[in-house]
C-alpha atoms as a PDB file:
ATOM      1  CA  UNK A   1       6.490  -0.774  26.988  1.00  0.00           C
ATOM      2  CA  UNK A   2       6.502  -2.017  23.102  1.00  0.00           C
ATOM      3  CA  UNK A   3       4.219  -4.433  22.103  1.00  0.00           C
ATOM      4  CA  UNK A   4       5.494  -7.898  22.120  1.00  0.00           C
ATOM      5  CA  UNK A   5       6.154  -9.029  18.368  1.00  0.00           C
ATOM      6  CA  UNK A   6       4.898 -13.002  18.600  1.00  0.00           C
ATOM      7  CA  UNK A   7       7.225 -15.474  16.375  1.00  0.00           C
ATOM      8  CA  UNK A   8       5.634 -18.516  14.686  1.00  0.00           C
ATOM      9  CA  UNK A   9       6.367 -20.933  17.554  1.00  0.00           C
ATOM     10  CA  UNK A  10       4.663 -18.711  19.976  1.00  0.00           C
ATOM     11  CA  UNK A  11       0.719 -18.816  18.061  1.00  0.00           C
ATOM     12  CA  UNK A  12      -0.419 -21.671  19.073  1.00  0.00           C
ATOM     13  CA  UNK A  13      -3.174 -20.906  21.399  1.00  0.00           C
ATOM     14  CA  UNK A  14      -2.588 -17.614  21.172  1.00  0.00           C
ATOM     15  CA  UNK A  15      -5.881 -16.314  20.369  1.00  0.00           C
ATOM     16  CA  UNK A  16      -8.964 -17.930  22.230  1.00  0.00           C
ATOM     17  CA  UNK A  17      -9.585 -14.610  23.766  1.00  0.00           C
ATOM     18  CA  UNK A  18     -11.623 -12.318  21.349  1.00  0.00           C
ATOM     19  CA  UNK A  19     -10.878 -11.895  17.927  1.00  0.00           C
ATOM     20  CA  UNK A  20      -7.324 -11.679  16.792  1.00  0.00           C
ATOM     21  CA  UNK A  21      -6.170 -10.201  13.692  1.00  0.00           C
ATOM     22  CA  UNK A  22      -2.331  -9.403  12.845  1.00  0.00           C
ATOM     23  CA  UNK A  23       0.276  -8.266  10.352  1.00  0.00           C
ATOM     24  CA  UNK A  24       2.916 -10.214   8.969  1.00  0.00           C
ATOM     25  CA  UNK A  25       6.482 -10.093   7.709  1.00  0.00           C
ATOM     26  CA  UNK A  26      10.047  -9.828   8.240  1.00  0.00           C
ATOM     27  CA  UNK A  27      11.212  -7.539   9.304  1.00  0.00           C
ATOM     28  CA  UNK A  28       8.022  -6.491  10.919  1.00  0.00           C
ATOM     29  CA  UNK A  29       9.396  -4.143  14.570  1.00  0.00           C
ATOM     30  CA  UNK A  30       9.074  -0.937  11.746  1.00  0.00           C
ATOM     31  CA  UNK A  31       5.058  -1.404  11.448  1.00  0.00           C
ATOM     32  CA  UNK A  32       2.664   1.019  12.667  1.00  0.00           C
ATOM     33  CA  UNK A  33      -0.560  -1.248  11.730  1.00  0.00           C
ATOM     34  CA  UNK A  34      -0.879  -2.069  15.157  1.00  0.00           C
ATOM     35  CA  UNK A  35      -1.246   1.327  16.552  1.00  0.00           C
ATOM     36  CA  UNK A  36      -3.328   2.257  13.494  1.00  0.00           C
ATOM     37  CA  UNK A  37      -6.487  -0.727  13.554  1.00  0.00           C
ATOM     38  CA  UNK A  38      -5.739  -0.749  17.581  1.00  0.00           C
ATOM     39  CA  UNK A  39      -6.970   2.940  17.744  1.00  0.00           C
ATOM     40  CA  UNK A  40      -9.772   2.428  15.092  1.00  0.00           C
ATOM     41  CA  UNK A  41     -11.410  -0.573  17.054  1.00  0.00           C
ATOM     42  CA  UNK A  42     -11.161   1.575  20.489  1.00  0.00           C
ATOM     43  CA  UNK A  43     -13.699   4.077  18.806  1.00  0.00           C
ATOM     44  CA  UNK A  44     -15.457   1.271  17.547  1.00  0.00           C
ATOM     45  CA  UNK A  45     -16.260  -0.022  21.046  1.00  0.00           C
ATOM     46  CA  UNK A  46     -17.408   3.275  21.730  1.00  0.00           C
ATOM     47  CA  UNK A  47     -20.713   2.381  19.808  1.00  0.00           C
ATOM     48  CA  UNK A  48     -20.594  -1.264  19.762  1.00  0.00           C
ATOM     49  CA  UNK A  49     -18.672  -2.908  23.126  1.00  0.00           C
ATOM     50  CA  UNK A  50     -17.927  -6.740  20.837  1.00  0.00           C
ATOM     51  CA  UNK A  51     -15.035  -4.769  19.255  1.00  0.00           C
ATOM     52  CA  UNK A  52     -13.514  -4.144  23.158  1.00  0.00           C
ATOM     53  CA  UNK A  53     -12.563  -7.945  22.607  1.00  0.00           C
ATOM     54  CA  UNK A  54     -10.813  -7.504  19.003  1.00  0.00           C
ATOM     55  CA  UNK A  55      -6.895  -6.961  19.084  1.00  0.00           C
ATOM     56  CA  UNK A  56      -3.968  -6.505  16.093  1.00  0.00           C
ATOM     57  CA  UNK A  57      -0.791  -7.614  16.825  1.00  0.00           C
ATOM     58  CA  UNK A  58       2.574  -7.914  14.893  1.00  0.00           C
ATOM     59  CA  UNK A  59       4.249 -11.314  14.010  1.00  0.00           C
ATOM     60  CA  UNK A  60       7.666 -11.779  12.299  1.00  0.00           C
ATOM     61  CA  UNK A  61       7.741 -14.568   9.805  1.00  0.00           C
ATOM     62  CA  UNK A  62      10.085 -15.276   7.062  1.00  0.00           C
ATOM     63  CA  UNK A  63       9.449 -15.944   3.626  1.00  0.00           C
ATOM     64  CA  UNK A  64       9.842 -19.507   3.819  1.00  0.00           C
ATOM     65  CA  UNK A  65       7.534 -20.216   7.059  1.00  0.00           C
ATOM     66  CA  UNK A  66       4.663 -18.569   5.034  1.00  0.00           C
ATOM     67  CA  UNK A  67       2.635 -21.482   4.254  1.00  0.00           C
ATOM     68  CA  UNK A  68       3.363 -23.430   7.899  1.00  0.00           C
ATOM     69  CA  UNK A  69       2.377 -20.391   9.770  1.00  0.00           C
ATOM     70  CA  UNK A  70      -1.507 -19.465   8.062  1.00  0.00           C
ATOM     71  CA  UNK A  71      -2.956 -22.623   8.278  1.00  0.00           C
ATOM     72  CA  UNK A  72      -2.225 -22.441  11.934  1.00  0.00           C
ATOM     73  CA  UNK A  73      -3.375 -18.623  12.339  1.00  0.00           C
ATOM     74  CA  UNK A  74      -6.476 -19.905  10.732  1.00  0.00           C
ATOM     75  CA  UNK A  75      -6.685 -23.169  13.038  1.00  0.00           C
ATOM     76  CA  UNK A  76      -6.484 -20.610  15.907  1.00  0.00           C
ATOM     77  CA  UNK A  77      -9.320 -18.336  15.418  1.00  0.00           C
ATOM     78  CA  UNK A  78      -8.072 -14.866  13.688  1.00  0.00           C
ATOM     79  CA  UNK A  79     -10.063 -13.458  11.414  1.00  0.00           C
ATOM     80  CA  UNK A  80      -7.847 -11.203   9.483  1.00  0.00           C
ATOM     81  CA  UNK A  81      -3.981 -10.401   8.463  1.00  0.00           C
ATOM     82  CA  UNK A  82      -2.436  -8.107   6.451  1.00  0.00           C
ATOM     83  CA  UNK A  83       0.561  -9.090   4.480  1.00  0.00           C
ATOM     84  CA  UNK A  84       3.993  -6.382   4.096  1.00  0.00           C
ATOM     85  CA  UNK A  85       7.010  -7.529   2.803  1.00  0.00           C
ATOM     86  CA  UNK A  86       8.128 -10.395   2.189  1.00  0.00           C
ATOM     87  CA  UNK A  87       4.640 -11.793   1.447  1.00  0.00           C
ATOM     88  CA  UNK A  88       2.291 -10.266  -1.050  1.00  0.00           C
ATOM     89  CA  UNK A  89       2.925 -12.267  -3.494  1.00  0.00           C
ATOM     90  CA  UNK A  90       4.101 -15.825  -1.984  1.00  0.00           C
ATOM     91  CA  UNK A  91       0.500 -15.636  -0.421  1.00  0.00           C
ATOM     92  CA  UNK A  92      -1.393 -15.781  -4.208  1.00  0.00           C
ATOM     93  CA  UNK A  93      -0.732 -19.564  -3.962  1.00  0.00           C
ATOM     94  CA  UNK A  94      -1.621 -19.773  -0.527  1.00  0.00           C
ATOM     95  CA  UNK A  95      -5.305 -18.754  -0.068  1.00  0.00           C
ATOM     96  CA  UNK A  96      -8.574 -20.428  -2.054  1.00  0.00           C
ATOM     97  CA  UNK A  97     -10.255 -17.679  -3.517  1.00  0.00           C
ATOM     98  CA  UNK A  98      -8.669 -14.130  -4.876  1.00  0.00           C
ATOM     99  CA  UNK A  99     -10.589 -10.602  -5.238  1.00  0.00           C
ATOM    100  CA  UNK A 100     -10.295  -9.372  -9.026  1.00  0.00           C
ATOM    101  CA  UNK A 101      -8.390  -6.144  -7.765  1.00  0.00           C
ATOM    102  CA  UNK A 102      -5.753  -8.949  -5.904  1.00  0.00           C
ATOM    103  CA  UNK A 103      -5.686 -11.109  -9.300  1.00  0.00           C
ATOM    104  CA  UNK A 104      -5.353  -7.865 -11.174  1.00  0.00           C
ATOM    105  CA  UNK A 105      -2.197  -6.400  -9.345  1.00  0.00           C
ATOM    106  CA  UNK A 106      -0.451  -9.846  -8.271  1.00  0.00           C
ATOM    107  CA  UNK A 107      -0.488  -9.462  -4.940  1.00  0.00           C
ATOM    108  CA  UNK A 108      -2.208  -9.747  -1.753  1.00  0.00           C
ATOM    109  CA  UNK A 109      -2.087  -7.494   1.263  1.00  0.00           C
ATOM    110  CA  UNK A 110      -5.206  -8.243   3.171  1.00  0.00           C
ATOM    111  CA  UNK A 111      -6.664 -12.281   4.174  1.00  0.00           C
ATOM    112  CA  UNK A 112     -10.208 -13.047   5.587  1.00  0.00           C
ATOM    113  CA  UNK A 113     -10.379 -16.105   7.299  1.00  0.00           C
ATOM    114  CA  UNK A 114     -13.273 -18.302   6.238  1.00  0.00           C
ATOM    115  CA  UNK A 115     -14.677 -22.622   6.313  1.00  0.00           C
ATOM    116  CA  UNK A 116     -13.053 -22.820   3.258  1.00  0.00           C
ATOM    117  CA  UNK A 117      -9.538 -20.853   4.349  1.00  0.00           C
ATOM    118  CA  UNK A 118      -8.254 -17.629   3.801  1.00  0.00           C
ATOM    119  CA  UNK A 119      -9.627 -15.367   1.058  1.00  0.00           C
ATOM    120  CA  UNK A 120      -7.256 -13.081  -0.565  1.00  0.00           C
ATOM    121  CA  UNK A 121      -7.609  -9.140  -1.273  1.00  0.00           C
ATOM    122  CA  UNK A 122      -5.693  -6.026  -2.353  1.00  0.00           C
ATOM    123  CA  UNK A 123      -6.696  -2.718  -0.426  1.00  0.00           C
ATOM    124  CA  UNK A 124      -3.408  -0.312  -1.854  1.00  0.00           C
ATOM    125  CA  UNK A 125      -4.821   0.164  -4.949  1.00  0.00           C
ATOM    126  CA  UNK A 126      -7.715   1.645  -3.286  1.00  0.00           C
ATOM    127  CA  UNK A 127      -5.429   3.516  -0.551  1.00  0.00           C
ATOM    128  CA  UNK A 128      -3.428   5.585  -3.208  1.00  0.00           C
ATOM    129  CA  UNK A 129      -6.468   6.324  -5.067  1.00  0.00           C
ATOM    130  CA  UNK A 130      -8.388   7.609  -1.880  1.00  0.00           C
ATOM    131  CA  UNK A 131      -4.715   9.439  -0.847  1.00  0.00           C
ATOM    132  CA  UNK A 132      -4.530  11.061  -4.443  1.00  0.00           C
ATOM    133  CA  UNK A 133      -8.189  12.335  -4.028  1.00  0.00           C
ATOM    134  CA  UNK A 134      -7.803  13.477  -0.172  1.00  0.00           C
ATOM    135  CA  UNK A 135      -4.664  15.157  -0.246  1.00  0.00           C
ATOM    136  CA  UNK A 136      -3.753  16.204  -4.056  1.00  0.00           C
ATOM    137  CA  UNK A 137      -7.295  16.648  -5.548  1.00  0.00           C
ATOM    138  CA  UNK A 138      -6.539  14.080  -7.933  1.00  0.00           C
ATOM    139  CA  UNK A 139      -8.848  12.514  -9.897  1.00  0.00           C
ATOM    140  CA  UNK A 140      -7.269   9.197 -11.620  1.00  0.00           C
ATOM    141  CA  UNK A 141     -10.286   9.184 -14.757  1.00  0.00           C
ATOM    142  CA  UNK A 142      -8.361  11.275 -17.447  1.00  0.00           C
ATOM    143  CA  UNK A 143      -5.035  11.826 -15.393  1.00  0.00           C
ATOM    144  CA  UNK A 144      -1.429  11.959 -16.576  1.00  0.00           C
ATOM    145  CA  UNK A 145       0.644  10.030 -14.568  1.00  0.00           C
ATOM    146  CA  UNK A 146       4.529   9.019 -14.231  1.00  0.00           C
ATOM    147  CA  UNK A 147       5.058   6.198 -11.970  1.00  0.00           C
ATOM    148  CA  UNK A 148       8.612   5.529 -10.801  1.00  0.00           C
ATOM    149  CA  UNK A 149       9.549   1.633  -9.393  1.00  0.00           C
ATOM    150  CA  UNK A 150       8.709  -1.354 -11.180  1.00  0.00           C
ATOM    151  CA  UNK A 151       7.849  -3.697  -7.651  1.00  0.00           C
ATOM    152  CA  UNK A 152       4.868  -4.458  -5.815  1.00  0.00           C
ATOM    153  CA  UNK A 153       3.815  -1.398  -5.113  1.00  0.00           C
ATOM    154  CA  UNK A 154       4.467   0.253  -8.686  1.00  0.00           C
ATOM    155  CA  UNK A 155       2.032  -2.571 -10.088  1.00  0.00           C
ATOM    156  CA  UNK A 156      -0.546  -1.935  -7.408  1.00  0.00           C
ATOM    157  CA  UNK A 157      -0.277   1.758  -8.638  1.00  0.00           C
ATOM    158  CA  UNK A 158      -0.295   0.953 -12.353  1.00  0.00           C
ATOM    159  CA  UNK A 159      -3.702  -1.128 -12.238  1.00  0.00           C
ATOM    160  CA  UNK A 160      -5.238   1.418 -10.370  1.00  0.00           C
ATOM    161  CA  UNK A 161      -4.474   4.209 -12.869  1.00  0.00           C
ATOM    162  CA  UNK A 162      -5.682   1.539 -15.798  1.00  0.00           C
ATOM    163  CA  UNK A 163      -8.704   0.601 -13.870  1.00  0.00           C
ATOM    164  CA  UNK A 164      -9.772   4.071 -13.189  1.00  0.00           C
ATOM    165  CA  UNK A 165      -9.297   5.321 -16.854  1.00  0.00           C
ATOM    166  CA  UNK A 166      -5.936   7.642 -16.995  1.00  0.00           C
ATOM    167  CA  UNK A 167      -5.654   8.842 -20.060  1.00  0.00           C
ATOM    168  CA  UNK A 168      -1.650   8.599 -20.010  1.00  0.00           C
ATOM    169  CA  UNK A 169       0.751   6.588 -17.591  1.00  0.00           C
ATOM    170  CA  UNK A 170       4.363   5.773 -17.926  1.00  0.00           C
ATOM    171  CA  UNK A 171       6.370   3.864 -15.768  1.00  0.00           C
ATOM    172  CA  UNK A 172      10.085   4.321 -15.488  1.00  0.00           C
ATOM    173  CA  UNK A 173      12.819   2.221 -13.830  1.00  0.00           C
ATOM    174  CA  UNK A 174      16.434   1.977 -13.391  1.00  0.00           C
ATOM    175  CA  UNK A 175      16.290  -1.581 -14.089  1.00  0.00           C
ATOM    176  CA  UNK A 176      14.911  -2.332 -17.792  1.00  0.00           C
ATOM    177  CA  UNK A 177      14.293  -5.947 -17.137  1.00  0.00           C
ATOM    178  CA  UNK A 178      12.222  -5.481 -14.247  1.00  0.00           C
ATOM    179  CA  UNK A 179      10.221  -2.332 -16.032  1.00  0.00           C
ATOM    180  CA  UNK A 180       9.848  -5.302 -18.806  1.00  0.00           C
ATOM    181  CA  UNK A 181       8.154  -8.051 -16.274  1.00  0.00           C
ATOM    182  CA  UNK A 182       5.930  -5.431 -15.076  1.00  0.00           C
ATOM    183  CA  UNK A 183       4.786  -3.816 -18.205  1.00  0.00           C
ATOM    184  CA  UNK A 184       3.782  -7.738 -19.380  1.00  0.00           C
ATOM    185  CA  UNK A 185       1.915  -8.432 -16.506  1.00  0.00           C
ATOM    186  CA  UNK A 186      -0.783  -5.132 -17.129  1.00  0.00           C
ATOM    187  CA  UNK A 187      -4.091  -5.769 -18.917  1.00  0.00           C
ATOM    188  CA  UNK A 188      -4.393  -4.035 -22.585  1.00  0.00           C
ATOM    189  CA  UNK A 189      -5.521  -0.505 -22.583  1.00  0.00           C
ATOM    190  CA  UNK A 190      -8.540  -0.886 -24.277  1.00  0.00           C
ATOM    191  CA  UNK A 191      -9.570   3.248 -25.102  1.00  0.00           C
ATOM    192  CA  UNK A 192      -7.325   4.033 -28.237  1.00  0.00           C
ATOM    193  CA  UNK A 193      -6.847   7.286 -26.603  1.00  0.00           C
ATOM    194  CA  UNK A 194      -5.102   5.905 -23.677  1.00  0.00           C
ATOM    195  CA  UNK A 195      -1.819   4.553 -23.821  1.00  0.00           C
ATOM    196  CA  UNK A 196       0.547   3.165 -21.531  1.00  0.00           C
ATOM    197  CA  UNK A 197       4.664   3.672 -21.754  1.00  0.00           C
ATOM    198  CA  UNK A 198       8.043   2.670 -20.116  1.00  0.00           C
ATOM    199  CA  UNK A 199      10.671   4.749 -19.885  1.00  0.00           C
ATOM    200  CA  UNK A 200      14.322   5.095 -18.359  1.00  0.00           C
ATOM    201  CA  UNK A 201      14.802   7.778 -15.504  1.00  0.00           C
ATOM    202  CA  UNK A 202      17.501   9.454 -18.282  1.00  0.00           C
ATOM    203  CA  UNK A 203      14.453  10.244 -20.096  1.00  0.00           C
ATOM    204  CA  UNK A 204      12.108  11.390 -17.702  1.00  0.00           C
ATOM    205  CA  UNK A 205      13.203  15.232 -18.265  1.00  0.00           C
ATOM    206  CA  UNK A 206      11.911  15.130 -21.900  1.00  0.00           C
ATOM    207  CA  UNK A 207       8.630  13.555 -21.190  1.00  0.00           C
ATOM    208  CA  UNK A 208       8.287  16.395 -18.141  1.00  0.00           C
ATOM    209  CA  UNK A 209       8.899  18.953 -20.704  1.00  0.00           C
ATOM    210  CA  UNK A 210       6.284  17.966 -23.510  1.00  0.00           C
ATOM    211  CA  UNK A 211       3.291  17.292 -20.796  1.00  0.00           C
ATOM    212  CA  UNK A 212       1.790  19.721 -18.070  1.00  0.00           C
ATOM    213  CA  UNK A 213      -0.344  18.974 -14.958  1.00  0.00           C
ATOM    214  CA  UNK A 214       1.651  15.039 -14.448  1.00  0.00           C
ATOM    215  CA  UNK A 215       0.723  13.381 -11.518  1.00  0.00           C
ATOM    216  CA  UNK A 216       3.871  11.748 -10.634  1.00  0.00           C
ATOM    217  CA  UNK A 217       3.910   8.696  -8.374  1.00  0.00           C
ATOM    218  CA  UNK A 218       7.109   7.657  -6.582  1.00  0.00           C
ATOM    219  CA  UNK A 219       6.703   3.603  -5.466  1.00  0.00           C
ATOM    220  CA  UNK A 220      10.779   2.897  -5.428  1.00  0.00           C
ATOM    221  CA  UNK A 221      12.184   2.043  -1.964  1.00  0.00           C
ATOM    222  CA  UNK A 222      14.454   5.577  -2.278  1.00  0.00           C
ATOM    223  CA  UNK A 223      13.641   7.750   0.601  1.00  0.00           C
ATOM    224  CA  UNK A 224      12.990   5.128   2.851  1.00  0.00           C
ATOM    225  CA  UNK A 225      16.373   6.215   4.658  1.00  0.00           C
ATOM    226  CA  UNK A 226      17.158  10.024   5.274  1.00  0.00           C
ATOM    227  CA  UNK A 227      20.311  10.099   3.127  1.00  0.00           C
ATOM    228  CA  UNK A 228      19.342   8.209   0.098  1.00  0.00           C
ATOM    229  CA  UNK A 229      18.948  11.097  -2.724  1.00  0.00           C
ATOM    230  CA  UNK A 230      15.448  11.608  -4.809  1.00  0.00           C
ATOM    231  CA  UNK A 231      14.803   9.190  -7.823  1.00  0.00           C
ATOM    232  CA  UNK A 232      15.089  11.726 -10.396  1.00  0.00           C
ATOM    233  CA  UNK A 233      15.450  15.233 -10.795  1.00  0.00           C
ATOM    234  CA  UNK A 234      11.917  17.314 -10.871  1.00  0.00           C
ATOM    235  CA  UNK A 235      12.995  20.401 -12.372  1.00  0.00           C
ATOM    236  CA  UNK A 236      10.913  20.071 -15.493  1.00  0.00           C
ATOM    237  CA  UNK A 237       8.096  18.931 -14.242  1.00  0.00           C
ATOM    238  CA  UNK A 238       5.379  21.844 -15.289  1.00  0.00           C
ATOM    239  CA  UNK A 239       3.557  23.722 -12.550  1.00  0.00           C
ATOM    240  CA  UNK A 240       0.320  22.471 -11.918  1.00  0.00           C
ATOM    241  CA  UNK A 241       2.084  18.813 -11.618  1.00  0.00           C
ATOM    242  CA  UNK A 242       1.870  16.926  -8.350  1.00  0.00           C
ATOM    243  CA  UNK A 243       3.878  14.942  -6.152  1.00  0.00           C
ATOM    244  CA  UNK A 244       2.781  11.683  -4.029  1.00  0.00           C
ATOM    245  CA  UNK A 245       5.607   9.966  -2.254  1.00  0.00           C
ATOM    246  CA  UNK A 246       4.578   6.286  -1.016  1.00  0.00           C
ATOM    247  CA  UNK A 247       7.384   6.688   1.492  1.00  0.00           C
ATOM    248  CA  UNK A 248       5.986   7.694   4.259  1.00  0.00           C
ATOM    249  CA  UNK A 249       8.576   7.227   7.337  1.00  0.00           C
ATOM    250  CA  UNK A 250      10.327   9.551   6.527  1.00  0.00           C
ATOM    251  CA  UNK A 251       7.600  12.208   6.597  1.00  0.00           C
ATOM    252  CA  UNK A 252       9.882  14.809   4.189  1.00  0.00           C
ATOM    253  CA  UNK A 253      12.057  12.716   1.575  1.00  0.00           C
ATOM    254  CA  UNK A 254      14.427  14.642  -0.786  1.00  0.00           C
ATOM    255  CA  UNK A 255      11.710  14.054  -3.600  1.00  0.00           C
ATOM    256  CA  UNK A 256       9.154  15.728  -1.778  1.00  0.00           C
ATOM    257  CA  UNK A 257      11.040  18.675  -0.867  1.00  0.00           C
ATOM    258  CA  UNK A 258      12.474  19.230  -3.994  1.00  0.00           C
ATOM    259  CA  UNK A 259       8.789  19.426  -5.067  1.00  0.00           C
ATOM    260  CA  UNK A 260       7.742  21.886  -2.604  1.00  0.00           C
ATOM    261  CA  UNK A 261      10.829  24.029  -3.425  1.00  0.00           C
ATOM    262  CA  UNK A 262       9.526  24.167  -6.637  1.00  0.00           C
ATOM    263  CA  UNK A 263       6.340  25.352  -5.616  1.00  0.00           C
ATOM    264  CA  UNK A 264       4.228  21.791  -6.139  1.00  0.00           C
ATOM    265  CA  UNK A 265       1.600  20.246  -4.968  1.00  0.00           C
ATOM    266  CA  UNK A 266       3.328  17.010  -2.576  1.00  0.00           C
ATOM    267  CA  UNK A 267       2.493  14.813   0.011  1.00  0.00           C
ATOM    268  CA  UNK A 268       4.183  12.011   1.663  1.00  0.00           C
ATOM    269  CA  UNK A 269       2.606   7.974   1.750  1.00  0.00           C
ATOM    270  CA  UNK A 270       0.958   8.308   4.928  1.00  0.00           C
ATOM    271  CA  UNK A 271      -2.403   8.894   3.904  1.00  0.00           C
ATOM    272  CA  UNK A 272      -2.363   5.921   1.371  1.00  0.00           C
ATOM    273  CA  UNK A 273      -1.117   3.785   4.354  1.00  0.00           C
ATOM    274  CA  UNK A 274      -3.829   4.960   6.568  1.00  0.00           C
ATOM    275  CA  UNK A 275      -6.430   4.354   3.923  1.00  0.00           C
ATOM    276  CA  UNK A 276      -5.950   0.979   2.773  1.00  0.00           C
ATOM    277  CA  UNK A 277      -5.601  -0.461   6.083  1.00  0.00           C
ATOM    278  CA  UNK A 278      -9.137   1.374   6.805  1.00  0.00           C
ATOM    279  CA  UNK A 279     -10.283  -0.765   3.687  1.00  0.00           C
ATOM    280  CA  UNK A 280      -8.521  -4.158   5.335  1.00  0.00           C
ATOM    281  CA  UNK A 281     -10.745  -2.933   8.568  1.00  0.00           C
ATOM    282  CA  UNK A 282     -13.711  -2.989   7.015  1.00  0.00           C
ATOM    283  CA  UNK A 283     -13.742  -6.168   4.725  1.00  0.00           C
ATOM    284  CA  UNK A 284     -12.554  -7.981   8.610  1.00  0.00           C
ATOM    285  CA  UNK A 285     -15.505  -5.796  10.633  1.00  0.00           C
ATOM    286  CA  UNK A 286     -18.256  -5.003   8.038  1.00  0.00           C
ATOM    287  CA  UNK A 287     -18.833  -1.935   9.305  1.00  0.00           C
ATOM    288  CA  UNK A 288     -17.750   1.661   8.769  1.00  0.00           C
ATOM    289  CA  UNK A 289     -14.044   2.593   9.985  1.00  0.00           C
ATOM    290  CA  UNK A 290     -13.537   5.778  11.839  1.00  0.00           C
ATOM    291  CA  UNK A 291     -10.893   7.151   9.400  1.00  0.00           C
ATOM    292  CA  UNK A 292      -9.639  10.028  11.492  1.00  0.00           C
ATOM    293  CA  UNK A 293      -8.861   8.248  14.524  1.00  0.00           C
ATOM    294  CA  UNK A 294      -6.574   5.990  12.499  1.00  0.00           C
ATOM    295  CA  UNK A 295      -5.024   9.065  11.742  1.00  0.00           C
ATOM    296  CA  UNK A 296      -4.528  10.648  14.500  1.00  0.00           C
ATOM    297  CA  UNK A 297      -2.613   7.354  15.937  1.00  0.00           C
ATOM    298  CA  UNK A 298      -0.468   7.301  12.601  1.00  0.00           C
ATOM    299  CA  UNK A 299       0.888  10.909  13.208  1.00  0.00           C
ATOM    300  CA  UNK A 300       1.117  10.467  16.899  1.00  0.00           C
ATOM    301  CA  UNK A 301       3.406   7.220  16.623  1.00  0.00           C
ATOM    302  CA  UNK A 302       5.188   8.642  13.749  1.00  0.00           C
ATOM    303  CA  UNK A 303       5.950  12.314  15.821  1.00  0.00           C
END
């Protein structure tokens, strides 16, 4: 039987029992969070029986009934949320005190109730590093890297790649306006042999042709549904280049297999999913998060 997915009118009192934490947004039925921190805190319990009582649930909230429903969610008791779409960056107004990687990358994705109210963080910077590492052996200090989107998750990417010291990152877009408000909002690159650069998909082929060894980084919404086509084509990319798709559902997009046709490197955005809620998990519990068994649920829900 699915899970129930609560609506704001059904929280109060919702959570006297143990500790609650949750995931909002709208829609929010699509989310495997629930399956992923559920499974992490059952092999918690294992070796310490207080997080038998600890439980993640889904709630659907729209934009708009943001700021009614976390005051309440706090009022009641849970100690953590994460944030998806529509939220991340509504909720920068909404909590007392920000983490420099959250104030960095304009956007929130993880809340830690405290006296004072809910304290604000950003753990998908530190997924898609920990997913580049894991499953591409890449290492951001000194990278080349092509990011594709100009949204949320594009920034989130973007400050990463700055804060970890690539040595070249461009960021292309369909939409020059939007590639525009997200190239203002990134902090100056202070190493004069680093250099950030926007580009237009049109022109992507050229800049694939002049570099080698690219580390290209898709964070548009394309691939999300199995028809839609890949951003760009990947023919010139270099061998030695590699592939990370954020889309992760689902698990082969036409990016990704136009990549391994080519014979590169390519993963899907599974493992960055897995690994920032695994951060989220530990800023809520303290303690260390049994990666694996996170996972394993992800795969087995996803299969």
């Amino acid at each position: 039987m699915p899970e129930q997915i609560l609506r704001p009118e059904d929280l109060t009192g919702i959570s006297r029992e143990g500790i609650s934490l949750a995931v909002l947004g709208f829609p929010i039925g699509h989310s495997i969070s629930p399956e992923i921190h559920n499974a992490a805190l059952s092999e918690m319990a294992k070796s310490d029986t207080r997080f038998a009582k600890w439980n993640y649930r889904r709630i659907a909230v729209e934009a708009e009934r943001l700021s009614e429903v976390l005051p309440i969610l706090l009022s009641e008791g849970f100690r953590g949320l994460n944030l998806t779409i529509p939220h991340k960056v509504e909720a920068l107004d909404l909590v007392f005190e920000l983490s420099a990687e959250a104030k960095a990358m304009g956007a929130v994705n993880t809340l830690l109730a405290s006296d004072d109210g809910w304290r604000g963080f950003n753990t998908d910077g530190y997924g898609l590093e920990q997913a580049l590492r894991e499953e591409l052996q890449v290492d951001l200090e000194g990278a080349k890297v092509i990011i594709l989107g100009a949204g949320g998750a594009a920034r989130a990417a973007a400050n990463q790649c700055l804060l970890r010291g690539c040595r070249k990152l461009w960021i292309g877009n369909r939409s020059p306006k939007r590639l525009a408000e997200l190239l203002a909002t990134l902090p100056e690159v202070e190493d004069q042999n680093a250099s950030v650069k926007a580009f237009t998909f049109d022109e992507a082929s050229s800049i694939f042709a002049d570099q080698s060894e690219l580390v290209l980084i898709n964070a548009t919404s394309l691939g999300l549904r199995l028809e839609d086509p890949a951003p760009l084509d990947l023919s010139a990319l270099s061998m030695g280049s590699k592939v990370y798709d954020m889309v992760y559902n689902p698990a082969e997009t036409a990016l990704l297999r136009q990549a391994r046709d080519l014979g590169l490197r390519a993963t899907n955005g599974l493992s960055m999913l897995v690994h920032q809620a695994a951060r989220s998990l530990a800023i809520w519990t303290e303690k260390d998060v049994p990666v694996d068994a996170m996972f394993e649920a992800a795969r087995k829900k996803l299969s």
